[in-house]
PDB file of N, CA and C in Angstrom:
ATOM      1  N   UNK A   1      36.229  90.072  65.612  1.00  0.00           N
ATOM      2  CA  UNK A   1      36.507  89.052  66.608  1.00  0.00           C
ATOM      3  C   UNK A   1      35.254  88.712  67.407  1.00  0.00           C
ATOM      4  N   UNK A   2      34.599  89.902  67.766  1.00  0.00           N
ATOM      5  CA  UNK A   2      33.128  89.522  68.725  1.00  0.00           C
ATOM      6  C   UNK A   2      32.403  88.375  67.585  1.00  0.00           C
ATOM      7  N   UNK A   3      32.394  88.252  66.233  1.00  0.00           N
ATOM      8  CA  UNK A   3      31.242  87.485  65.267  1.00  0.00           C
ATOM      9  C   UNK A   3      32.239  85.745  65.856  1.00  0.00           C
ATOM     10  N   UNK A   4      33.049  86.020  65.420  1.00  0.00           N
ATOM     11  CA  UNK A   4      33.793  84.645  65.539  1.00  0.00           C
ATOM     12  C   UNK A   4      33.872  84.081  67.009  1.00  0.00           C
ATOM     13  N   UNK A   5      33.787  85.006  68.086  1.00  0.00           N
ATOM     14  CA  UNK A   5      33.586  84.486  69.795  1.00  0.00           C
ATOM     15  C   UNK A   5      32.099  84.160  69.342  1.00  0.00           C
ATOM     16  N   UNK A   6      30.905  84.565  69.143  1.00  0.00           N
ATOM     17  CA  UNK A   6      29.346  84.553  69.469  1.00  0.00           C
ATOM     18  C   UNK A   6      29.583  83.025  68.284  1.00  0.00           C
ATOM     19  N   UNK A   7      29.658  82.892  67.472  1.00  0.00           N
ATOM     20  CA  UNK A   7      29.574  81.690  66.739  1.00  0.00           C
ATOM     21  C   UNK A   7      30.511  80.189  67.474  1.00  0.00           C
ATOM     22  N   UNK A   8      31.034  80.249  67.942  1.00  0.00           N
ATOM     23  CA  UNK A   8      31.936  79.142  68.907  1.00  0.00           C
ATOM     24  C   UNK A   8      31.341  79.172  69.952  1.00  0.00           C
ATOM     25  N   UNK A   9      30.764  80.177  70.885  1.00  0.00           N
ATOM     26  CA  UNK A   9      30.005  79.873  71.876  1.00  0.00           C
ATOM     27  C   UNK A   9      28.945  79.175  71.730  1.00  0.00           C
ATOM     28  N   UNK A  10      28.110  79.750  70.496  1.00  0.00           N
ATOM     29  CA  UNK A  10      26.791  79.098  70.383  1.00  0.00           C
ATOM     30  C   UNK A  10      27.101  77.151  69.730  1.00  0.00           C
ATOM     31  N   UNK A  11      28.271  77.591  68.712  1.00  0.00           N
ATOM     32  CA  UNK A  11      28.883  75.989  68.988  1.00  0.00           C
ATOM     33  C   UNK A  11      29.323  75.245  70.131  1.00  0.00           C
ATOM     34  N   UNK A  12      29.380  76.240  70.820  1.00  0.00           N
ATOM     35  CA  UNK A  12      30.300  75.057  72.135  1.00  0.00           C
ATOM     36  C   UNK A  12      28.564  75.057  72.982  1.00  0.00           C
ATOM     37  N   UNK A  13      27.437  75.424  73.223  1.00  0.00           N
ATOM     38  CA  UNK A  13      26.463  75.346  73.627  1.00  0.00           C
ATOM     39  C   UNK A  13      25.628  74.029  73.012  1.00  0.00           C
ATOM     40  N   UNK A  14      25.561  73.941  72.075  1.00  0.00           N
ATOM     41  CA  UNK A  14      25.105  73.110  71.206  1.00  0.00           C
ATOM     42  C   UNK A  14      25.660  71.519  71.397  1.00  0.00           C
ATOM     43  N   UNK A  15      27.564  71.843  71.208  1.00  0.00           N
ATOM     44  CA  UNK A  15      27.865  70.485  71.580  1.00  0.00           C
ATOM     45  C   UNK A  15      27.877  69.731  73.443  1.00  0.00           C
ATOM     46  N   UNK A  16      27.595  71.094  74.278  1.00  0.00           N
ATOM     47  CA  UNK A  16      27.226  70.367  75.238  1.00  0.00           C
ATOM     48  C   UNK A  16      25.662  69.670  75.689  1.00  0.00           C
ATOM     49  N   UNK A  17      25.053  70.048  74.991  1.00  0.00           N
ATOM     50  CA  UNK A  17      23.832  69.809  74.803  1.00  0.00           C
ATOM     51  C   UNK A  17      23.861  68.324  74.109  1.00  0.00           C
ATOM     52  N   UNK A  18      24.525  68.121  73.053  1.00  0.00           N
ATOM     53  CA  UNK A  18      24.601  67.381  72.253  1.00  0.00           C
ATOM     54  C   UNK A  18      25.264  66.016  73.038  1.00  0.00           C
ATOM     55  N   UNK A  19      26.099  66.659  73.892  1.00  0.00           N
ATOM     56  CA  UNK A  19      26.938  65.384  75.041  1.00  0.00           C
ATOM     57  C   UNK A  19      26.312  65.346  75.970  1.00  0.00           C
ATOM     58  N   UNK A  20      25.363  66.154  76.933  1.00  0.00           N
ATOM     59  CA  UNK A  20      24.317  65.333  77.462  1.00  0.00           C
ATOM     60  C   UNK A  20      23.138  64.945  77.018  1.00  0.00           C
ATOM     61  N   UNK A  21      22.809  64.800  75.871  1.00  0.00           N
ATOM     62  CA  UNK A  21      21.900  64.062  75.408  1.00  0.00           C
ATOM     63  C   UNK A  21      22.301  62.667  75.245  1.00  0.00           C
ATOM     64  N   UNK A  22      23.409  62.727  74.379  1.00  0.00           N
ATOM     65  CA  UNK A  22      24.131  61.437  73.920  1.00  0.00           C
ATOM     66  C   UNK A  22      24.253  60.129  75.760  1.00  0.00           C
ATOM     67  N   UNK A  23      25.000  61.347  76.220  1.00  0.00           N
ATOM     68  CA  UNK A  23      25.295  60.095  77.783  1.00  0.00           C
ATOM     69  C   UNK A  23      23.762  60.010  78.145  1.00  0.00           C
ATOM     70  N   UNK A  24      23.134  60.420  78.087  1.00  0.00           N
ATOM     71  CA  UNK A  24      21.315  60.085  78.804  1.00  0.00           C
ATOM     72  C   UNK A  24      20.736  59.169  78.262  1.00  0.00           C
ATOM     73  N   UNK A  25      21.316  59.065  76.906  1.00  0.00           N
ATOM     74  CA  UNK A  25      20.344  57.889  76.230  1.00  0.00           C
ATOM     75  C   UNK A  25      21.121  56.660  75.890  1.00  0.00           C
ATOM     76  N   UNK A  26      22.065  56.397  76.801  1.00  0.00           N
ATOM     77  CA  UNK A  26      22.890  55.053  76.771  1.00  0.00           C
ATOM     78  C   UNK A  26      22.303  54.395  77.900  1.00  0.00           C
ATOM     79  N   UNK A  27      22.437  53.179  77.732  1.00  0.00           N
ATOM     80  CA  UNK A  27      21.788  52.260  78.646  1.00  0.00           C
ATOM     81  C   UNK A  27      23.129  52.298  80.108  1.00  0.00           C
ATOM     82  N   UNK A  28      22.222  52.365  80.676  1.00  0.00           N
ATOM     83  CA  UNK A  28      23.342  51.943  82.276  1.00  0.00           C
ATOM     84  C   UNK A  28      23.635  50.313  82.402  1.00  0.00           C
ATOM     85  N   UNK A  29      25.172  50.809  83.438  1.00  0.00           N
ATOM     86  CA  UNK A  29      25.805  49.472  83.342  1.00  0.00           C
ATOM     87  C   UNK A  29      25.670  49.644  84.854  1.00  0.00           C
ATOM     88  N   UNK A  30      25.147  48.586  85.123  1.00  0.00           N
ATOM     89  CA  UNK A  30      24.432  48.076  86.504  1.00  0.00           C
ATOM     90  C   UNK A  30      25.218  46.712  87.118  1.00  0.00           C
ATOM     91  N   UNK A  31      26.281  46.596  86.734  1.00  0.00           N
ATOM     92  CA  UNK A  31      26.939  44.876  86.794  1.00  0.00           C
ATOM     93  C   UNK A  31      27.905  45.509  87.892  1.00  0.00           C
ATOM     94  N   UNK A  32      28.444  46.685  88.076  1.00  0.00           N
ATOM     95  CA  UNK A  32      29.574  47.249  89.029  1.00  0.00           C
ATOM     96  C   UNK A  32      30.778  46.730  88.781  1.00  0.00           C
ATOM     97  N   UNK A  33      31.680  46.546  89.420  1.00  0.00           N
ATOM     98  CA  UNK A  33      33.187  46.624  89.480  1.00  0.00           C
ATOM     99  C   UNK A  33      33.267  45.112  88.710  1.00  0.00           C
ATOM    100  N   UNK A  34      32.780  43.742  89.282  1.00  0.00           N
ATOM    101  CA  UNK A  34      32.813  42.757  88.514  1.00  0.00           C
ATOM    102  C   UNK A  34      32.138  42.090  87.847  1.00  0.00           C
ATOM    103  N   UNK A  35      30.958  42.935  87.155  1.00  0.00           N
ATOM    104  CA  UNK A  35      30.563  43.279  85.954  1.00  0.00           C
ATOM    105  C   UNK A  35      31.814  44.381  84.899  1.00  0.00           C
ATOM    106  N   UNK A  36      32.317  45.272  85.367  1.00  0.00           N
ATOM    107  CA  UNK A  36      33.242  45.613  84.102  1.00  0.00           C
ATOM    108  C   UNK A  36      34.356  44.980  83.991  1.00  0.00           C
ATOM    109  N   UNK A  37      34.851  43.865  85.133  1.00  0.00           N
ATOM    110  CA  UNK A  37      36.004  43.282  84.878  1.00  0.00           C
ATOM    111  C   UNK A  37      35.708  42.320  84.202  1.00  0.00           C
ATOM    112  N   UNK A  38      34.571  41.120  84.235  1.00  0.00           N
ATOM    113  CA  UNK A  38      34.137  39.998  83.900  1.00  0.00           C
ATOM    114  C   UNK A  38      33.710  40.345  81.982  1.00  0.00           C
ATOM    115  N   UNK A  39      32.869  41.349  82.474  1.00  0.00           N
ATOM    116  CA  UNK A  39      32.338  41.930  81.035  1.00  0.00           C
ATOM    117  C   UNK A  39      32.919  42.593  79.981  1.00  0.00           C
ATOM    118  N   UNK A  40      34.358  43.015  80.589  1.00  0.00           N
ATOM    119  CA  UNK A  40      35.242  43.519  79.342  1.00  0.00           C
ATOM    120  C   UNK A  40      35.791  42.673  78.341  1.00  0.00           C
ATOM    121  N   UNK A  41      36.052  41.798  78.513  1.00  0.00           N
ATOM    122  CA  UNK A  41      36.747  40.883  77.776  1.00  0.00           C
ATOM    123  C   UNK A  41      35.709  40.342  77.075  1.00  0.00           C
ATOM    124  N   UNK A  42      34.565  40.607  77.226  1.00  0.00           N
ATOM    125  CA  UNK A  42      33.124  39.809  76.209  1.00  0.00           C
ATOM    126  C   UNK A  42      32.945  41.130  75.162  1.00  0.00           C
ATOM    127  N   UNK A  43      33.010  42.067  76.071  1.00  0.00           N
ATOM    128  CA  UNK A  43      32.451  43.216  74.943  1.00  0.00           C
ATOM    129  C   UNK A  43      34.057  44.025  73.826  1.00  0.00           C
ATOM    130  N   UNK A  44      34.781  43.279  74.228  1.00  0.00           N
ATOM    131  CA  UNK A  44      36.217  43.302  73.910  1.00  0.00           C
ATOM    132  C   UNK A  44      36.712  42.503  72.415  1.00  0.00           C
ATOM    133  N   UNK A  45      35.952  41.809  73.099  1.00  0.00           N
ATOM    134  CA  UNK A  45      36.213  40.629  71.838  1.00  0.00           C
ATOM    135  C   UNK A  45      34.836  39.992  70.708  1.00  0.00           C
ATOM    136  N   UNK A  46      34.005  40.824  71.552  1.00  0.00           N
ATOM    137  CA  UNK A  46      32.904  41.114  70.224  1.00  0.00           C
ATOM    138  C   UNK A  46      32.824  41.488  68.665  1.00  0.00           C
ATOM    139  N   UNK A  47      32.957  40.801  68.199  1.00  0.00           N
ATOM    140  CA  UNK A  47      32.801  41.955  66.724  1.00  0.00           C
ATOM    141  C   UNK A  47      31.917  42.455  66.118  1.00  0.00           C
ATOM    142  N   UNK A  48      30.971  42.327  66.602  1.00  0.00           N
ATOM    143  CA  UNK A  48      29.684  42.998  66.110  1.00  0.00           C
ATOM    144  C   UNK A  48      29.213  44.208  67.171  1.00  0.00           C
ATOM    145  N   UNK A  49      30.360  44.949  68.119  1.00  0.00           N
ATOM    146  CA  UNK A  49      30.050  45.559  68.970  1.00  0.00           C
ATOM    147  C   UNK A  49      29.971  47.005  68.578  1.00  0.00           C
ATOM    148  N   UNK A  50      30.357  47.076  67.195  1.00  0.00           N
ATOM    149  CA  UNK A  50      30.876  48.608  66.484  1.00  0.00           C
ATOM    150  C   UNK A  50      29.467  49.001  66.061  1.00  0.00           C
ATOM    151  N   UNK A  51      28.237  47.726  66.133  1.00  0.00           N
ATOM    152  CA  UNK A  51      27.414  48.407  65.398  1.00  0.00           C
ATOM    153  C   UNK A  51      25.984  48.131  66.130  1.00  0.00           C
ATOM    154  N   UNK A  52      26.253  47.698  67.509  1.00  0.00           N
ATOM    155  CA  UNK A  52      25.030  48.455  68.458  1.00  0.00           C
ATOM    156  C   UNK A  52      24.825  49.783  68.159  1.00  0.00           C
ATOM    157  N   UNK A  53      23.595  50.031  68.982  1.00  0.00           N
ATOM    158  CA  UNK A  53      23.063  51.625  69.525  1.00  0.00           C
ATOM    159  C   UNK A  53      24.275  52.084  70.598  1.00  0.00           C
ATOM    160  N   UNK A  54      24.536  51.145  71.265  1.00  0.00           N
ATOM    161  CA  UNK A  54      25.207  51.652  72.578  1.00  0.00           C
ATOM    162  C   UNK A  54      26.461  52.233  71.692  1.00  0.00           C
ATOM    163  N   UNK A  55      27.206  51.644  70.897  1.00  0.00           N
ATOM    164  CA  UNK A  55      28.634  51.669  70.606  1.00  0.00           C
ATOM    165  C   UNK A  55      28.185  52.952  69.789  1.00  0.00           C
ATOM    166  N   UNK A  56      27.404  52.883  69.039  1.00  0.00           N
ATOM    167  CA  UNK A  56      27.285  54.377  68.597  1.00  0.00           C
ATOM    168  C   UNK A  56      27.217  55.727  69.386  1.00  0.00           C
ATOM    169  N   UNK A  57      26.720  55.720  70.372  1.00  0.00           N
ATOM    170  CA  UNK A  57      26.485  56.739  71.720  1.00  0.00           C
ATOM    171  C   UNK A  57      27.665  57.069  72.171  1.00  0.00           C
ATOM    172  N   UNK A  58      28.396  55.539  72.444  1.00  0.00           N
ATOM    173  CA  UNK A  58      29.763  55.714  73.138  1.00  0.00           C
ATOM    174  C   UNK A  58      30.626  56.802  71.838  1.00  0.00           C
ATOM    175  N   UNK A  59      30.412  56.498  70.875  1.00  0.00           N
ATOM    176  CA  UNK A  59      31.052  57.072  69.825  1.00  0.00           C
ATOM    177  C   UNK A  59      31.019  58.476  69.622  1.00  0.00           C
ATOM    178  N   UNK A  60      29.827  58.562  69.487  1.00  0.00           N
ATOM    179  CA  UNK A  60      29.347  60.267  69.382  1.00  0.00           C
ATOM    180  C   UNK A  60      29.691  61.168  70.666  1.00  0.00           C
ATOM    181  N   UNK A  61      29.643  59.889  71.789  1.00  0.00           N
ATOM    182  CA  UNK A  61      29.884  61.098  73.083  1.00  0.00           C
ATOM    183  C   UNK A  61      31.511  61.396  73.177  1.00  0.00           C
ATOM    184  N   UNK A  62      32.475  60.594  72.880  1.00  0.00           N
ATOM    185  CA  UNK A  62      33.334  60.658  72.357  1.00  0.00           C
ATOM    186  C   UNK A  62      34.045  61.754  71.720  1.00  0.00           C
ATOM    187  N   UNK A  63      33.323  62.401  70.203  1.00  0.00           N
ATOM    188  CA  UNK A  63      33.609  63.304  69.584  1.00  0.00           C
ATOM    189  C   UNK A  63      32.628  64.619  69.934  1.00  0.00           C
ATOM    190  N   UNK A  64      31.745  64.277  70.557  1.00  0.00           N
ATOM    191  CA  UNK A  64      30.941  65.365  71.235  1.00  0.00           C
ATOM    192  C   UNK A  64      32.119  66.257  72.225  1.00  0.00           C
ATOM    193  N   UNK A  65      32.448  65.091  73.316  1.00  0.00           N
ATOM    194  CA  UNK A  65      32.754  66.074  74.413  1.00  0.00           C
ATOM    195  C   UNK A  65      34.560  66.384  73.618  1.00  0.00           C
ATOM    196  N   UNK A  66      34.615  66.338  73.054  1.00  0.00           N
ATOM    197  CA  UNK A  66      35.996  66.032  72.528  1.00  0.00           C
ATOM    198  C   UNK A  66      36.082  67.770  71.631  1.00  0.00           C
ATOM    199  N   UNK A  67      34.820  68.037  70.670  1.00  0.00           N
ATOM    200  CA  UNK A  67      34.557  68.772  70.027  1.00  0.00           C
ATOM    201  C   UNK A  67      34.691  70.253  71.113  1.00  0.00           C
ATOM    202  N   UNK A  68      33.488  69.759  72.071  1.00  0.00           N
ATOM    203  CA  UNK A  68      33.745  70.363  73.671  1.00  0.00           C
ATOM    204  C   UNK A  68      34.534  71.128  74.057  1.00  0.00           C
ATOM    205  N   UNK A  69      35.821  70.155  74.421  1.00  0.00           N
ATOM    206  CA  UNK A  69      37.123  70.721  75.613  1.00  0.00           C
ATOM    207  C   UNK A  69      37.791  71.445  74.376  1.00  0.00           C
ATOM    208  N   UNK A  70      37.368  71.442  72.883  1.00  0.00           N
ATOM    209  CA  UNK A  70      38.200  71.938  71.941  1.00  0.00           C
ATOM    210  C   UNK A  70      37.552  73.545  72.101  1.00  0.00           C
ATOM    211  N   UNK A  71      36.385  73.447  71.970  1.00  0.00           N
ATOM    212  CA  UNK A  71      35.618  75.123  71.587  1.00  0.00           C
ATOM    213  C   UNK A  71      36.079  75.336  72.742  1.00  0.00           C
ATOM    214  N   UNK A  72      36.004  75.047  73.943  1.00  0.00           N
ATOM    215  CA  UNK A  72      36.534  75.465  75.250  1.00  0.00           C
ATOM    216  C   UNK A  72      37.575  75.855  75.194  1.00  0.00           C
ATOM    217  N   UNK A  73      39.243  75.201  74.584  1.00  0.00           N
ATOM    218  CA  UNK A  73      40.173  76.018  75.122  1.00  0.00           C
ATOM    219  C   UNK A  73      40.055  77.606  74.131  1.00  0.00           C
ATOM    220  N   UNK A  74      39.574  76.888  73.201  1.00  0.00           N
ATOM    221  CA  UNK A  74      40.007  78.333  71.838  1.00  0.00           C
ATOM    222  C   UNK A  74      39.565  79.363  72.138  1.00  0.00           C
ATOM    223  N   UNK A  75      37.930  79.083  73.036  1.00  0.00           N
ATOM    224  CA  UNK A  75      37.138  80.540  73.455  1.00  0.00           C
ATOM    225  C   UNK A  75      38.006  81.052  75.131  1.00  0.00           C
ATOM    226  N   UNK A  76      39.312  79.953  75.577  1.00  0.00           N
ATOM    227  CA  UNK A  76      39.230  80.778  76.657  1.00  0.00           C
ATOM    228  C   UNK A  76      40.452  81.080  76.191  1.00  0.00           C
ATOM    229  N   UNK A  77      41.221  80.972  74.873  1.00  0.00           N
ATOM    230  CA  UNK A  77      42.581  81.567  74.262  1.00  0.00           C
ATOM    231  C   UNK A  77      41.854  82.964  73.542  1.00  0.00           C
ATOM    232  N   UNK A  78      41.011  83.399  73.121  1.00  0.00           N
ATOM    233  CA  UNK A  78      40.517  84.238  72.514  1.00  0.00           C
ATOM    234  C   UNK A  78      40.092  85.111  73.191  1.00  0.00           C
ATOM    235  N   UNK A  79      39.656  85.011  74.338  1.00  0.00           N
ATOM    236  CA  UNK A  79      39.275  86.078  75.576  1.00  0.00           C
ATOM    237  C   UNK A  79      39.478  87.722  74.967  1.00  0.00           C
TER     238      UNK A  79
END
């Protein structure tokens, strides 16, 4: 059990690393409250929005922190 805790930790280290890298290198949204109201419906109805840089970031941070809260509960069910 200690091999299988030390291997999920060092995974769950990795993917937080991996999720603040990802959010650091997305561009900031500087438009505020009506910039995301005005601007949703543009970036909403985009179709070529799946294949920015940004939409990729959003993506990965996504399954990053997602990967995350997962190694998290299992290592604090495994205690």
């Amino acid at each position: 059990m200690g091999t299988v805790k030390l291997i999920l930790t060092i995974l769950q280290l990795v993917s937080g690393l991996a999720v603040t890298i990802v959010v650091l290198l997305q561009s900031g949204k500087s438009a505020g409250l009506s910039g995301a109201i005005a601007g949703g419906a543009e970036t909403f109805m985009s179709k070529g929005k799946a294949k920015t840089w940004d939409a990729k970031l959003a993506k990965a941070t996504k399954w990053f922190a997602l990967a995350f809260v997962l190694l998290t509960l299992t290592l604090n069910l495994i205690k």
